[in-house]
C-alpha atoms as a PDB file:
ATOM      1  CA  UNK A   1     -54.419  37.216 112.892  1.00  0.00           C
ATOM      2  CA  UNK A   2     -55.650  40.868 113.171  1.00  0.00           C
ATOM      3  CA  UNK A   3     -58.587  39.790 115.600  1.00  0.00           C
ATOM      4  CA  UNK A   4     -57.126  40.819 118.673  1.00  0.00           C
ATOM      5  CA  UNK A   5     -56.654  44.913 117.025  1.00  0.00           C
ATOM      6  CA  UNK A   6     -60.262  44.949 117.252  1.00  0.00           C
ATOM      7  CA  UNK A   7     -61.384  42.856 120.338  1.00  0.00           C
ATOM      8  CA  UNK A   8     -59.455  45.582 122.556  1.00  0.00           C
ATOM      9  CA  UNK A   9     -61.194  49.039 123.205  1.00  0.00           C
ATOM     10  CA  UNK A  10     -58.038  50.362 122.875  1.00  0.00           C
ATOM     11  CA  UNK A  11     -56.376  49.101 119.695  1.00  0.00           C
ATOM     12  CA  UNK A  12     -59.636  49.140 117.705  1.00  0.00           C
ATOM     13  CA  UNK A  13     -60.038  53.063 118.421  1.00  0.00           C
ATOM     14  CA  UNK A  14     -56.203  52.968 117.649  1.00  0.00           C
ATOM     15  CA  UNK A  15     -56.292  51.454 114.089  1.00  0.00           C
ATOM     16  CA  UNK A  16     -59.286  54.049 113.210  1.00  0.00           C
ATOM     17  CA  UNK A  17     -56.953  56.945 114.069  1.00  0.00           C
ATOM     18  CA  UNK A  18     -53.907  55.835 112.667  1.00  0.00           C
ATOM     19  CA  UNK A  19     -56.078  55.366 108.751  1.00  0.00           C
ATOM     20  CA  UNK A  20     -57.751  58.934 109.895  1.00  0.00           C
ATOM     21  CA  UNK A  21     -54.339  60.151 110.068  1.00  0.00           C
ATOM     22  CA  UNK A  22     -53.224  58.643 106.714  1.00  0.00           C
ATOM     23  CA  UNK A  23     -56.124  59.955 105.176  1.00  0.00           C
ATOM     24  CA  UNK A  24     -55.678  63.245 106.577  1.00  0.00           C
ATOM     25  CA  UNK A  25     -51.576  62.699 104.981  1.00  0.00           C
ATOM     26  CA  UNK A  26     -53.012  61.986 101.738  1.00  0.00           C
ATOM     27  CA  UNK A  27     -55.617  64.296 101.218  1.00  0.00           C
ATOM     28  CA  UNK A  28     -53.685  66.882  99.314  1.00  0.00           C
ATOM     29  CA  UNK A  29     -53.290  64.731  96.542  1.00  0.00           C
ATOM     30  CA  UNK A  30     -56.184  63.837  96.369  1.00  0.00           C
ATOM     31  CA  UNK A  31     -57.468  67.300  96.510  1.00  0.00           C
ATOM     32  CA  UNK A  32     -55.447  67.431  93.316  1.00  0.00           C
ATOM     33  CA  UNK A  33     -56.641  64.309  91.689  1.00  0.00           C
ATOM     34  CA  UNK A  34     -60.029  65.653  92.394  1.00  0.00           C
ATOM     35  CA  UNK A  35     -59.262  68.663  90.718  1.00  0.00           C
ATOM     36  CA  UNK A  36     -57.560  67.208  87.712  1.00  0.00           C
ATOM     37  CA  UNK A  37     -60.771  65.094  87.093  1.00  0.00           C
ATOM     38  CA  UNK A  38     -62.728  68.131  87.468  1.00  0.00           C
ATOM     39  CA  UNK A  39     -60.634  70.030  84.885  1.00  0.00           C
ATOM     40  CA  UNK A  40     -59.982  67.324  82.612  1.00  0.00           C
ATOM     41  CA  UNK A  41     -64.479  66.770  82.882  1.00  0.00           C
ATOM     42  CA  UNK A  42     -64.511  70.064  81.426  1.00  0.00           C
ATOM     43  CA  UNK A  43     -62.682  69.448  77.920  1.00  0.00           C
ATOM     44  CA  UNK A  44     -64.184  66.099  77.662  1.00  0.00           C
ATOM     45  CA  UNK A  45     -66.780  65.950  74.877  1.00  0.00           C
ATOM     46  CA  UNK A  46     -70.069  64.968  76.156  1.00  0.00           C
ATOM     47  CA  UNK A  47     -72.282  61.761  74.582  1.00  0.00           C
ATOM     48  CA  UNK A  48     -74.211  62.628  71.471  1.00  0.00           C
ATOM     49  CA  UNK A  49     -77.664  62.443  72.464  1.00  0.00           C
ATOM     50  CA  UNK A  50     -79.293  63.389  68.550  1.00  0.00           C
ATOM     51  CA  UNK A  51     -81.218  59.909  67.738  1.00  0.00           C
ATOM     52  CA  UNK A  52     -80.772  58.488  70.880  1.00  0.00           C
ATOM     53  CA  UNK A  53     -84.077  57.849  73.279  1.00  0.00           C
ATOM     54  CA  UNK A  54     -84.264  58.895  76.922  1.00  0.00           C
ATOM     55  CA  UNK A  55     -87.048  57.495  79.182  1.00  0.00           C
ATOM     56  CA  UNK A  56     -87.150  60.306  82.373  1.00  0.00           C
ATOM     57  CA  UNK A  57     -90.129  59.480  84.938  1.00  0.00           C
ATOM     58  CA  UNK A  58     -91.656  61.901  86.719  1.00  0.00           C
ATOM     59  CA  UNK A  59     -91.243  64.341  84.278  1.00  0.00           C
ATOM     60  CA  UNK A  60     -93.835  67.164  84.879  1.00  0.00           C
ATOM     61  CA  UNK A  61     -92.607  69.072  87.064  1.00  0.00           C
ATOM     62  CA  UNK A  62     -89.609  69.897  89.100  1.00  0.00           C
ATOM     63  CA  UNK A  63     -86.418  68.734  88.359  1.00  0.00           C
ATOM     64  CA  UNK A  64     -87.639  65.626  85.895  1.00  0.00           C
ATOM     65  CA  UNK A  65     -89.382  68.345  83.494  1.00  0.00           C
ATOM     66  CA  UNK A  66     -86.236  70.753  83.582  1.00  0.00           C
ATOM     67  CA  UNK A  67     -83.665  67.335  82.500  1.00  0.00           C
ATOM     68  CA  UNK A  68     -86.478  67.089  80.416  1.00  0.00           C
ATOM     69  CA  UNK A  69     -85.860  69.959  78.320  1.00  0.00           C
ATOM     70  CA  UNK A  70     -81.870  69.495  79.116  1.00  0.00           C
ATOM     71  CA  UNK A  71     -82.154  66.519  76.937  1.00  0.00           C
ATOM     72  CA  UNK A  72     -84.158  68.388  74.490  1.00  0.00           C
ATOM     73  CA  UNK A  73     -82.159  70.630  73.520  1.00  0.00           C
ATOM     74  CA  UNK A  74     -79.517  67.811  72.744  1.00  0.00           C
ATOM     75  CA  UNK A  75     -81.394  66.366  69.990  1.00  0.00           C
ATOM     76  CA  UNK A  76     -82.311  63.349  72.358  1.00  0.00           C
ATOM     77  CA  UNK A  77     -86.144  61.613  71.559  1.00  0.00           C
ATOM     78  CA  UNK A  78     -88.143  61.738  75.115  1.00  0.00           C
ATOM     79  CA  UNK A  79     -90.277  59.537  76.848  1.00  0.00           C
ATOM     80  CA  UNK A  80     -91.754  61.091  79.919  1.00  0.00           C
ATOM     81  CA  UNK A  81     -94.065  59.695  82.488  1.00  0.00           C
ATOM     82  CA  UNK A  82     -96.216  60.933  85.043  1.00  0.00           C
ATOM     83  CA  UNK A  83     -98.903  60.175  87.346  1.00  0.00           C
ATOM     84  CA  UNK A  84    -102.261  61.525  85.697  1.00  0.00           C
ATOM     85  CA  UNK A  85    -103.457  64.176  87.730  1.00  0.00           C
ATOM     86  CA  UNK A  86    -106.443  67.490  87.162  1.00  0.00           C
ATOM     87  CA  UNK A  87    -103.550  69.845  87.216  1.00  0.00           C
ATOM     88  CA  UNK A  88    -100.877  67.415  85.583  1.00  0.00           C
ATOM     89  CA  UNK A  89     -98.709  69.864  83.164  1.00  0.00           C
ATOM     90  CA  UNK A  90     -97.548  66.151  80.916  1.00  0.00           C
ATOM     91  CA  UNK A  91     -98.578  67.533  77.727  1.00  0.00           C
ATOM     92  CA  UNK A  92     -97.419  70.836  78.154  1.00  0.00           C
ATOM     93  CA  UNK A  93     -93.756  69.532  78.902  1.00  0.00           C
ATOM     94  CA  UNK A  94     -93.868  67.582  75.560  1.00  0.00           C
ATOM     95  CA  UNK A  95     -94.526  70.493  74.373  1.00  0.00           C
ATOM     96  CA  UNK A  96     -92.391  72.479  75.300  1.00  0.00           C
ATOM     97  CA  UNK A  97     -89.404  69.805  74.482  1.00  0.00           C
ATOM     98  CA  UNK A  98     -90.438  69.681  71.050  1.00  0.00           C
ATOM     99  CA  UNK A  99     -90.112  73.562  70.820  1.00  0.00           C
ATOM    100  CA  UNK A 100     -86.450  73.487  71.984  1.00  0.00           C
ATOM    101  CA  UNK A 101     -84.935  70.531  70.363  1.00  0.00           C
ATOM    102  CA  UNK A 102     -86.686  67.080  70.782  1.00  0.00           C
ATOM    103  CA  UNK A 103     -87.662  65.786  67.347  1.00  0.00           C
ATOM    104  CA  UNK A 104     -90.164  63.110  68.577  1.00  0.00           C
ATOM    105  CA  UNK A 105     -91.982  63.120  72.588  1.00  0.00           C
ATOM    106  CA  UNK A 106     -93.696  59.930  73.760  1.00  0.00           C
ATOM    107  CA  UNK A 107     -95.924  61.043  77.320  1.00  0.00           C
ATOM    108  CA  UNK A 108     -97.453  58.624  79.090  1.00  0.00           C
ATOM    109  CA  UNK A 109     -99.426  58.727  82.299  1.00  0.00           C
ATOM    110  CA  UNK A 110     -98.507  55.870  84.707  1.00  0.00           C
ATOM    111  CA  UNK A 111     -97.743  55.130  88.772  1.00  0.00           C
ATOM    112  CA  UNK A 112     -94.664  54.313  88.937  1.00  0.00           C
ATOM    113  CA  UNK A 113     -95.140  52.340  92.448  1.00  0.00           C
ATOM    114  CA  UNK A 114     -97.336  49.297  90.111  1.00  0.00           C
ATOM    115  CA  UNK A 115     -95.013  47.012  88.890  1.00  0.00           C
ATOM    116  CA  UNK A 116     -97.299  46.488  85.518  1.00  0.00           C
ATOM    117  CA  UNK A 117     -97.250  49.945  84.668  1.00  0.00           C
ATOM    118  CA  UNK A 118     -93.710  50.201  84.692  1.00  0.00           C
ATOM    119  CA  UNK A 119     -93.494  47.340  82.231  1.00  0.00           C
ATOM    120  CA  UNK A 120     -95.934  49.286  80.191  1.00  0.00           C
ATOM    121  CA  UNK A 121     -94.034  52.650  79.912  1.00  0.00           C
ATOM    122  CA  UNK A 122     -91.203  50.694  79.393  1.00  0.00           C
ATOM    123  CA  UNK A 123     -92.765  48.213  76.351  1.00  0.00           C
ATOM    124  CA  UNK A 124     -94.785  51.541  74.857  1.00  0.00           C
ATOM    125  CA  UNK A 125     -91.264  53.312  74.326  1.00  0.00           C
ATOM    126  CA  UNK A 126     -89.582  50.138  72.552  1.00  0.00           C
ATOM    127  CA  UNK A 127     -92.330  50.084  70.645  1.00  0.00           C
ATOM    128  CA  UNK A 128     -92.528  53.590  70.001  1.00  0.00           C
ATOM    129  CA  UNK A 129     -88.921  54.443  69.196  1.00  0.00           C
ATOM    130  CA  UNK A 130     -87.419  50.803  69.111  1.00  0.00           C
ATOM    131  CA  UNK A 131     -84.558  51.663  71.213  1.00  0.00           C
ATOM    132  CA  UNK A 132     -83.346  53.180  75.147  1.00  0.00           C
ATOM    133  CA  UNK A 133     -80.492  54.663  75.604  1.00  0.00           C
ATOM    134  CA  UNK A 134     -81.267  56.219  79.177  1.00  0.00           C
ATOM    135  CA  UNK A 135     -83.324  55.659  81.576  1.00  0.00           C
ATOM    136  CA  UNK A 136     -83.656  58.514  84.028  1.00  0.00           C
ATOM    137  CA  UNK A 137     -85.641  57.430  87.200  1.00  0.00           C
ATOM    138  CA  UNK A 138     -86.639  60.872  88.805  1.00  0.00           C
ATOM    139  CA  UNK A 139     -90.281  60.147  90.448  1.00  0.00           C
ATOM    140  CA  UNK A 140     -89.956  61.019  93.838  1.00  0.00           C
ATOM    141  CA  UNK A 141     -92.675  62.170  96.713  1.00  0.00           C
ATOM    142  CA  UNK A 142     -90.977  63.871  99.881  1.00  0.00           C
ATOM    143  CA  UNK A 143     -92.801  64.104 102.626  1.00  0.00           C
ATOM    144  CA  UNK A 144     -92.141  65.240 106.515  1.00  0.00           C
ATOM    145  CA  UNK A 145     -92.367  62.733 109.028  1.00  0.00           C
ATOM    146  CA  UNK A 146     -93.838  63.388 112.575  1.00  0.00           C
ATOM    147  CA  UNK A 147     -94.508  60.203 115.222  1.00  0.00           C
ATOM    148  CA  UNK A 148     -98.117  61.658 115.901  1.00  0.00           C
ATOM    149  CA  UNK A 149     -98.550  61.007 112.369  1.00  0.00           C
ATOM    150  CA  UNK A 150    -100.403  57.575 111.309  1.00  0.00           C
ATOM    151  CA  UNK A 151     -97.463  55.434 110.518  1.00  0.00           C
ATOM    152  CA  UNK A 152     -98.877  53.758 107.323  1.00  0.00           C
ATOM    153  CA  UNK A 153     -99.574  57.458 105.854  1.00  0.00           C
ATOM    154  CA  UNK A 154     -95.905  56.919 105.302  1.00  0.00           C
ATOM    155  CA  UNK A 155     -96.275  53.422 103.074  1.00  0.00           C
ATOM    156  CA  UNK A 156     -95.918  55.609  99.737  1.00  0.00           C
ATOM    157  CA  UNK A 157     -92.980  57.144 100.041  1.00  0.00           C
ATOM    158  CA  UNK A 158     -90.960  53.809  99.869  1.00  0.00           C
ATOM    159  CA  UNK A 159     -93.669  52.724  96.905  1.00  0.00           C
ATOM    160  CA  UNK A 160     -92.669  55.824  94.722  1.00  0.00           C
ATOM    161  CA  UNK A 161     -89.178  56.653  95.745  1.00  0.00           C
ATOM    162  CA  UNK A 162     -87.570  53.389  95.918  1.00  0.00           C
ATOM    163  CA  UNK A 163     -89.694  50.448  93.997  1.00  0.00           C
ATOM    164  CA  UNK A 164     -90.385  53.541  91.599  1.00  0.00           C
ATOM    165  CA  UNK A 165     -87.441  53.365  90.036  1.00  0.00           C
ATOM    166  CA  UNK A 166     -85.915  49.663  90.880  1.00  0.00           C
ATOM    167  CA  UNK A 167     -89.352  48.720  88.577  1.00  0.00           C
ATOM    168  CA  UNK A 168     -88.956  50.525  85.459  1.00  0.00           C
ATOM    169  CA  UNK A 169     -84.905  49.620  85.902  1.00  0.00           C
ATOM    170  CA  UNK A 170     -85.645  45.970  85.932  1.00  0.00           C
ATOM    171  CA  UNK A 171     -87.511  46.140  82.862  1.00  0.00           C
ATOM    172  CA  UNK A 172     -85.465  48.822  81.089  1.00  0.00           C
ATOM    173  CA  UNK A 173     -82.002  46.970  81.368  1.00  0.00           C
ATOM    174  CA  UNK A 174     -81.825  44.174  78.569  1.00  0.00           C
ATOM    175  CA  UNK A 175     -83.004  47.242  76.515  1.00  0.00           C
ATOM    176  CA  UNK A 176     -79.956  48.981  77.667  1.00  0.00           C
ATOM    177  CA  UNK A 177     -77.457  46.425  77.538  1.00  0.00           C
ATOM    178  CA  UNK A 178     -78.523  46.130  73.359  1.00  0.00           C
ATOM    179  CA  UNK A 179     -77.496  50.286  73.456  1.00  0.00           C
ATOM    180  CA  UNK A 180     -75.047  50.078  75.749  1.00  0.00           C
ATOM    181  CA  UNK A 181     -76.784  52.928  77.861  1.00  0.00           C
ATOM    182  CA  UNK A 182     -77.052  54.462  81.240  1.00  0.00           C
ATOM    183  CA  UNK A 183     -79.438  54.550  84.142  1.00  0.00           C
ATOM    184  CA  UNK A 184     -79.556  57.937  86.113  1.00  0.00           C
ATOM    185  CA  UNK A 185     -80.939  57.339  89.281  1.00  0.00           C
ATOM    186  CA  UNK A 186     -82.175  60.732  91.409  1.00  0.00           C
ATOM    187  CA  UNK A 187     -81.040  59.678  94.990  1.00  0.00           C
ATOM    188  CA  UNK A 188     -80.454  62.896  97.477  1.00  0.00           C
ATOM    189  CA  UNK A 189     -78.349  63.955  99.855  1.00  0.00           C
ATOM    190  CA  UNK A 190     -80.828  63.440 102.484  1.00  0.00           C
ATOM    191  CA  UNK A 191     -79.639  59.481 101.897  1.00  0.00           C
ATOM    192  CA  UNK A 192     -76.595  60.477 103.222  1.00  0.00           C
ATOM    193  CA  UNK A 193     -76.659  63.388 105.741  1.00  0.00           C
ATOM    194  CA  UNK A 194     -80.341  62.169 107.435  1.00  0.00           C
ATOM    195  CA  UNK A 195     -81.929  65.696 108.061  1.00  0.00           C
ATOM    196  CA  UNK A 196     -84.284  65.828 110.547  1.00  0.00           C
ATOM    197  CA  UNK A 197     -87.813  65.442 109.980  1.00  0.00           C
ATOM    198  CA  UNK A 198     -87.783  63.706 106.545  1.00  0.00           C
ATOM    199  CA  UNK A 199     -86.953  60.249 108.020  1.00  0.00           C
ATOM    200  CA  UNK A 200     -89.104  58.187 105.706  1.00  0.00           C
ATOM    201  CA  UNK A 201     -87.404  60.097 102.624  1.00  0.00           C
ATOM    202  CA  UNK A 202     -84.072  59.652 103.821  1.00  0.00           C
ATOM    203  CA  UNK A 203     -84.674  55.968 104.256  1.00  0.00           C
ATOM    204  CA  UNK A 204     -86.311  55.374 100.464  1.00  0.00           C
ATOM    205  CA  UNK A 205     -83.330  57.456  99.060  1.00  0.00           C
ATOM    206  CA  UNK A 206     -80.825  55.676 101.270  1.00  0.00           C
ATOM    207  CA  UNK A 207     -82.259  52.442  99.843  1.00  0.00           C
ATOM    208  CA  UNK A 208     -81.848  53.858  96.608  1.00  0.00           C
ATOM    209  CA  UNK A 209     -78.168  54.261  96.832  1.00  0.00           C
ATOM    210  CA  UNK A 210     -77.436  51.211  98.598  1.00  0.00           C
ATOM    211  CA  UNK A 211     -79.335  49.393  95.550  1.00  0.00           C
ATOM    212  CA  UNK A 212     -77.795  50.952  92.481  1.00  0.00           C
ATOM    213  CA  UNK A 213     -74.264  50.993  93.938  1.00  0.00           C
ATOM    214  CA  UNK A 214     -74.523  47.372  94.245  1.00  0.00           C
ATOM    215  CA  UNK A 215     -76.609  46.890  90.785  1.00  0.00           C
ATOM    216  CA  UNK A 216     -73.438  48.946  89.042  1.00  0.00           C
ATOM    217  CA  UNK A 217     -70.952  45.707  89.505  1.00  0.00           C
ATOM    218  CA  UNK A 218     -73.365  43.452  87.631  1.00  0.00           C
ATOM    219  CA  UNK A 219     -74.059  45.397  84.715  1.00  0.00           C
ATOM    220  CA  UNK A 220     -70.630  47.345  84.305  1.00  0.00           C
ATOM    221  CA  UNK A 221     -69.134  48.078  81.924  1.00  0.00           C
ATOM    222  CA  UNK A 222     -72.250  47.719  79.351  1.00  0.00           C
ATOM    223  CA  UNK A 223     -74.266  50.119  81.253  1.00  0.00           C
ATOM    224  CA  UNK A 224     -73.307  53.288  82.748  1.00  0.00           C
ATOM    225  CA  UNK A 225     -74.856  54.087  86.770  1.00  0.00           C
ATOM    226  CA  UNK A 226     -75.075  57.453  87.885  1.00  0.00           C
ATOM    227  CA  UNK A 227     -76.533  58.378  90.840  1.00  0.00           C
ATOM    228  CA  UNK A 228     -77.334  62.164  91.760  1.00  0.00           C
ATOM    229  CA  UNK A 229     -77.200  63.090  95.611  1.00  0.00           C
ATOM    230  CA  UNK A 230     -78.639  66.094  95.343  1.00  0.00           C
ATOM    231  CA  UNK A 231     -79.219  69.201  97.913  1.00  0.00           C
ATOM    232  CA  UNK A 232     -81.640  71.486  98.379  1.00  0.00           C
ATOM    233  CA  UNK A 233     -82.967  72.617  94.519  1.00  0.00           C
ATOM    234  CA  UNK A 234     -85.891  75.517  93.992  1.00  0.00           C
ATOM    235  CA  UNK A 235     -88.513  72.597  92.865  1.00  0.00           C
ATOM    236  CA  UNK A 236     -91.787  72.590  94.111  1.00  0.00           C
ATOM    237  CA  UNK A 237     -90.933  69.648  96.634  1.00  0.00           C
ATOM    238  CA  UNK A 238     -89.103  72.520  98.813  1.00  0.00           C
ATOM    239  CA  UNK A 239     -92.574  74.395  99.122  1.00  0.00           C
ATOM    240  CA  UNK A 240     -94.978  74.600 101.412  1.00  0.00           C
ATOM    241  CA  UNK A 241     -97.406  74.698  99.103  1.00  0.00           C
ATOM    242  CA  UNK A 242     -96.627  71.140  98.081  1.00  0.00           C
ATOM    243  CA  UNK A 243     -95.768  69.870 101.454  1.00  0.00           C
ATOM    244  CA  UNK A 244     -99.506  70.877 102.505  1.00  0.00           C
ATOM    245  CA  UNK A 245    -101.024  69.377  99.247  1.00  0.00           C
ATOM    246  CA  UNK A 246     -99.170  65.962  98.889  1.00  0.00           C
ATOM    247  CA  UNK A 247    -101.331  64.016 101.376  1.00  0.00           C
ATOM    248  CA  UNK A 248     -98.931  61.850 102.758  1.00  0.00           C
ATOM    249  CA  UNK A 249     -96.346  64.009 105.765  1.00  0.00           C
ATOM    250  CA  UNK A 250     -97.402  67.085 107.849  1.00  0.00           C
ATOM    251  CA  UNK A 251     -96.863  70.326 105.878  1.00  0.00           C
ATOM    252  CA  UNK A 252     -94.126  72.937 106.410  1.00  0.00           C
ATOM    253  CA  UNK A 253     -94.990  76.747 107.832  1.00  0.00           C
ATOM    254  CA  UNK A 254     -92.647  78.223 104.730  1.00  0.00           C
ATOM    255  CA  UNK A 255     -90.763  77.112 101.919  1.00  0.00           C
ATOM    256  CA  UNK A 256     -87.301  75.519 103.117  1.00  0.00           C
ATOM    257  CA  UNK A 257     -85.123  78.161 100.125  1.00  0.00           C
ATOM    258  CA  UNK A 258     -86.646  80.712 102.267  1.00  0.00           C
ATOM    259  CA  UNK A 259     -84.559  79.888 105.362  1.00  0.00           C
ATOM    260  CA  UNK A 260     -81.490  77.632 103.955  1.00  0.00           C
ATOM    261  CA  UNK A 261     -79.683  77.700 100.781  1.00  0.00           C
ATOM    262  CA  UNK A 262     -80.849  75.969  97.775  1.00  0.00           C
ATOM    263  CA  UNK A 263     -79.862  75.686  93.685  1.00  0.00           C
ATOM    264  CA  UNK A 264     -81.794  76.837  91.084  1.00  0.00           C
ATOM    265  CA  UNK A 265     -83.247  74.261  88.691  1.00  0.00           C
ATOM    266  CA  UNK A 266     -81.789  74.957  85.265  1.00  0.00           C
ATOM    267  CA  UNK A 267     -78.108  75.313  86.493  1.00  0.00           C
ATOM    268  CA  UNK A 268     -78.907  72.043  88.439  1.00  0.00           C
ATOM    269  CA  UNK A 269     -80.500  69.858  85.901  1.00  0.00           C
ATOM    270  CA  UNK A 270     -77.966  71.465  83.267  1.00  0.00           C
ATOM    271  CA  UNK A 271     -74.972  70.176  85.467  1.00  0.00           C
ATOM    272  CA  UNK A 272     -76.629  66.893  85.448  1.00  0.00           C
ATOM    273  CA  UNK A 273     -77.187  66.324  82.130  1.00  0.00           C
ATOM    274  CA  UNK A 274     -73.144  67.227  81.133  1.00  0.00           C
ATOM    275  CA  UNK A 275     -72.142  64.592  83.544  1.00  0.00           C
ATOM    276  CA  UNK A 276     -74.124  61.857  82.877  1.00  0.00           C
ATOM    277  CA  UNK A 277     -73.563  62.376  78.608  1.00  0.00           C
ATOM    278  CA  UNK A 278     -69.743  62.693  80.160  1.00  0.00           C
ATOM    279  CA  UNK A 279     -69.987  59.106  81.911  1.00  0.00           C
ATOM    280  CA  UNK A 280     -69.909  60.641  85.452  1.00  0.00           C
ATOM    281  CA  UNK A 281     -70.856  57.801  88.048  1.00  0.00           C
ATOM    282  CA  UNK A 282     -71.943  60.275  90.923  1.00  0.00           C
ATOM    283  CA  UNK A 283     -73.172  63.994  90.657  1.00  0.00           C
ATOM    284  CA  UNK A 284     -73.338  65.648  93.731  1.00  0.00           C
ATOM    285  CA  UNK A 285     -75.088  69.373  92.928  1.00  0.00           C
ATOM    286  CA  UNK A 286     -74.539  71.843  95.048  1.00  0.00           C
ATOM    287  CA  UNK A 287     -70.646  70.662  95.190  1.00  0.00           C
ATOM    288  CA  UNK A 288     -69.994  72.224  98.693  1.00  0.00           C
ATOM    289  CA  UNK A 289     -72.520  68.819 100.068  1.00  0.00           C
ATOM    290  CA  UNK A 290     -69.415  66.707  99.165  1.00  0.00           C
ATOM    291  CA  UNK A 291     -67.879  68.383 102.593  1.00  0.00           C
ATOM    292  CA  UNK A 292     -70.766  67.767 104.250  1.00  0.00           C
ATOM    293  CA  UNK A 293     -70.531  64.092 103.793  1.00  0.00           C
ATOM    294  CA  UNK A 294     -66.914  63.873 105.127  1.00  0.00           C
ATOM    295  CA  UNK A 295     -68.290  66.028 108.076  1.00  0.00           C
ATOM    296  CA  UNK A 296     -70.785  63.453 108.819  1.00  0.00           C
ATOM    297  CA  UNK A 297     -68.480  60.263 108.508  1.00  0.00           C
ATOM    298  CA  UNK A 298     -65.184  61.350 109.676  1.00  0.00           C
ATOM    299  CA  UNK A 299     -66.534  63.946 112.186  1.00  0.00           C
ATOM    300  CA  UNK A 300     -70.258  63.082 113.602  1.00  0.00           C
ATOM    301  CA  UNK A 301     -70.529  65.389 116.255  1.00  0.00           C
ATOM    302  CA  UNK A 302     -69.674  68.093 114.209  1.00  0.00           C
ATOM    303  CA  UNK A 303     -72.791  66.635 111.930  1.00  0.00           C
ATOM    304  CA  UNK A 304     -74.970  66.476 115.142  1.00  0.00           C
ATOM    305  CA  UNK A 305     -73.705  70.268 116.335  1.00  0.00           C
ATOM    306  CA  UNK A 306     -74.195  71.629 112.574  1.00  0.00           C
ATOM    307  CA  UNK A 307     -77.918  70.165 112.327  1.00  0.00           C
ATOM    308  CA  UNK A 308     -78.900  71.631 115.738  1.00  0.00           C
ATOM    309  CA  UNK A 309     -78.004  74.969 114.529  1.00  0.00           C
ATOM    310  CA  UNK A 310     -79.425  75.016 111.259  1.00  0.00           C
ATOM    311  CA  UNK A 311     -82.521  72.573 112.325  1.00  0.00           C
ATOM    312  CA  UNK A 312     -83.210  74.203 115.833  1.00  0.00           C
ATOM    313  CA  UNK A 313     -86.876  73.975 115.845  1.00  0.00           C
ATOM    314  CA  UNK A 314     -86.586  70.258 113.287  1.00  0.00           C
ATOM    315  CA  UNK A 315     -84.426  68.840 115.859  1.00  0.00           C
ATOM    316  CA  UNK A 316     -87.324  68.524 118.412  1.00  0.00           C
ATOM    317  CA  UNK A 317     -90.038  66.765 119.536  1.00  0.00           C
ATOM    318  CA  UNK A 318     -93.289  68.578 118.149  1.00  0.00           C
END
């Protein structure tokens, strides 16, 4: 019966501004609600993470060895996993979780884009601690995208990024349905907000979203989702250091915190950490990108005008 609203031009653009201008109505309360939550988040006591097990991939550098040591200094029993590299800092990460809290660290090297590696991190820390409580899926590779670039340079990113973690989830969750535990899955904002140049990255993290936000209704309430659409963060994948050294995109002339804002790690990784052990189902870190994706949605051209100001050189053609 409502067919005919959106078979006419007219009435279809109608019905979009009428629940725009309901939204706009009702978005002081829930401003409030928001803020209530936020306040109430703070008082909340967090999951006690001494003798549980957390399973974080891509845990030697960046952001997966900082949650790394977040955990640690809970109490909570690691096991990290990385890809075995010369300059691979693995060991030195268990290390340094033992020093601040961790009272057992299980490393193991594996590629999280082979589907029977995954099963062996995941196997090796049963067996190893005999329990999971989280599962953290970090591993991530972001590269820039240019069309004179070979096209199939590009087949990683969705290899690592997205079967990266839907792998080591598969295998992890009849170990977390015994615990009753939680998958954190590092998506980004980029899934959302599509900044120029890192199309292939956008589109692996945009998969990832799209996955666990449909993977959440079959295993709720027994396990816990939480996916983290992140900003810019002062990792290493920011750098152009890394961007010239990964050997997949073309590399950037500076580091991106050097022309646009960015978080630092620890305050980042700490935020994450209290919201997950808090049941959060989304962490968005900076906050202010929350804006940004009503910008984008409700207001595209706005989106469009914003990114050719702060992209002007990103925005075109090489």
């Amino acid at each position: 019966m409502y067919e005919a609203f959106f078979n006419n031009k007219f009435t279809n653009a109608l019905v979009f501004y009428v629940f725009l201008f309901l939204l706009l109505l009702g978005s002081p309360f829930l401003f409030i609600w928001e803020l209530v939550v936020a306040i109430q988040s703070c008082f909340q006591c967090g999951e006690d993470m001494s003798q549980k097990v957390v399973l974080i991939t891509g845990a030697s550098s960046g952001l997966g060895e900082h949650i790394a040591y977040e955990y640690a200094k809970r109490g909570a029993s690691l096991a990290i996993i990385a890809i075995k590299e010369p300059d691979s800092r693995l060991e030195q990460v268990a290390d340094r979780a033992r020093q601040l809290g961790s009272p057992d660290v299980l490393f193991v090297f594996a590629d999280v884009s082979n589907v029977e590696e995954c099963r062996m991190f995941v196997d090796q820390t049963i067996k190893h601690f005999g329990r999971l409580d989280h599962l953290v899926c970090n591993a991530g590779i972001g590269p820039l995208y240019s069309f004179k670039t070979e096209v199939t340079r590009f087949e990683p990113v969705m290899g690592i990024n997205f079967w990266g973690s839907v792998y080591p989830t598969h295998f992890a969750i009849p170990h977390l349905m015994k615990t009753k535990g939680k998958i954190v899955v590092n998506a980004s904002a980029g899934g959302i907000l599509n900044p120029p140049k890192a199309n292939f990255y956008n589109a692996s993290k945009a998969a990832l979203i799209s996955f666990y936000e449909s993977l959440r209704f079959e295993v709720s309430p027994t396990i816990t989702i939480t996916i983290l659409t992140l900003g810019f963060v002062n990792t290493n994948l920011i750098t152009a250091k890394y961007s010239s050294t990964n050997g997949v995109g073309v590399p950037l002339s500076k580091d991106i915190g050097s022309v646009l804002p960015t978080m630092d790690v620890e305050p980042c990784t700490k935020a994450i950490v209290d919201g997950v052990c808090k049941g959060a189902t989304s962490i968005t870190e900076p906050r202010f990108y929350k804006a940004l994706y009503l910008i984008k949605f409700l207001f595209p051209q706005l989106h469009s005008f914003y990114y050719n100001i702060v992209f002007p050189r990103m925005s075109k053609n090489e």
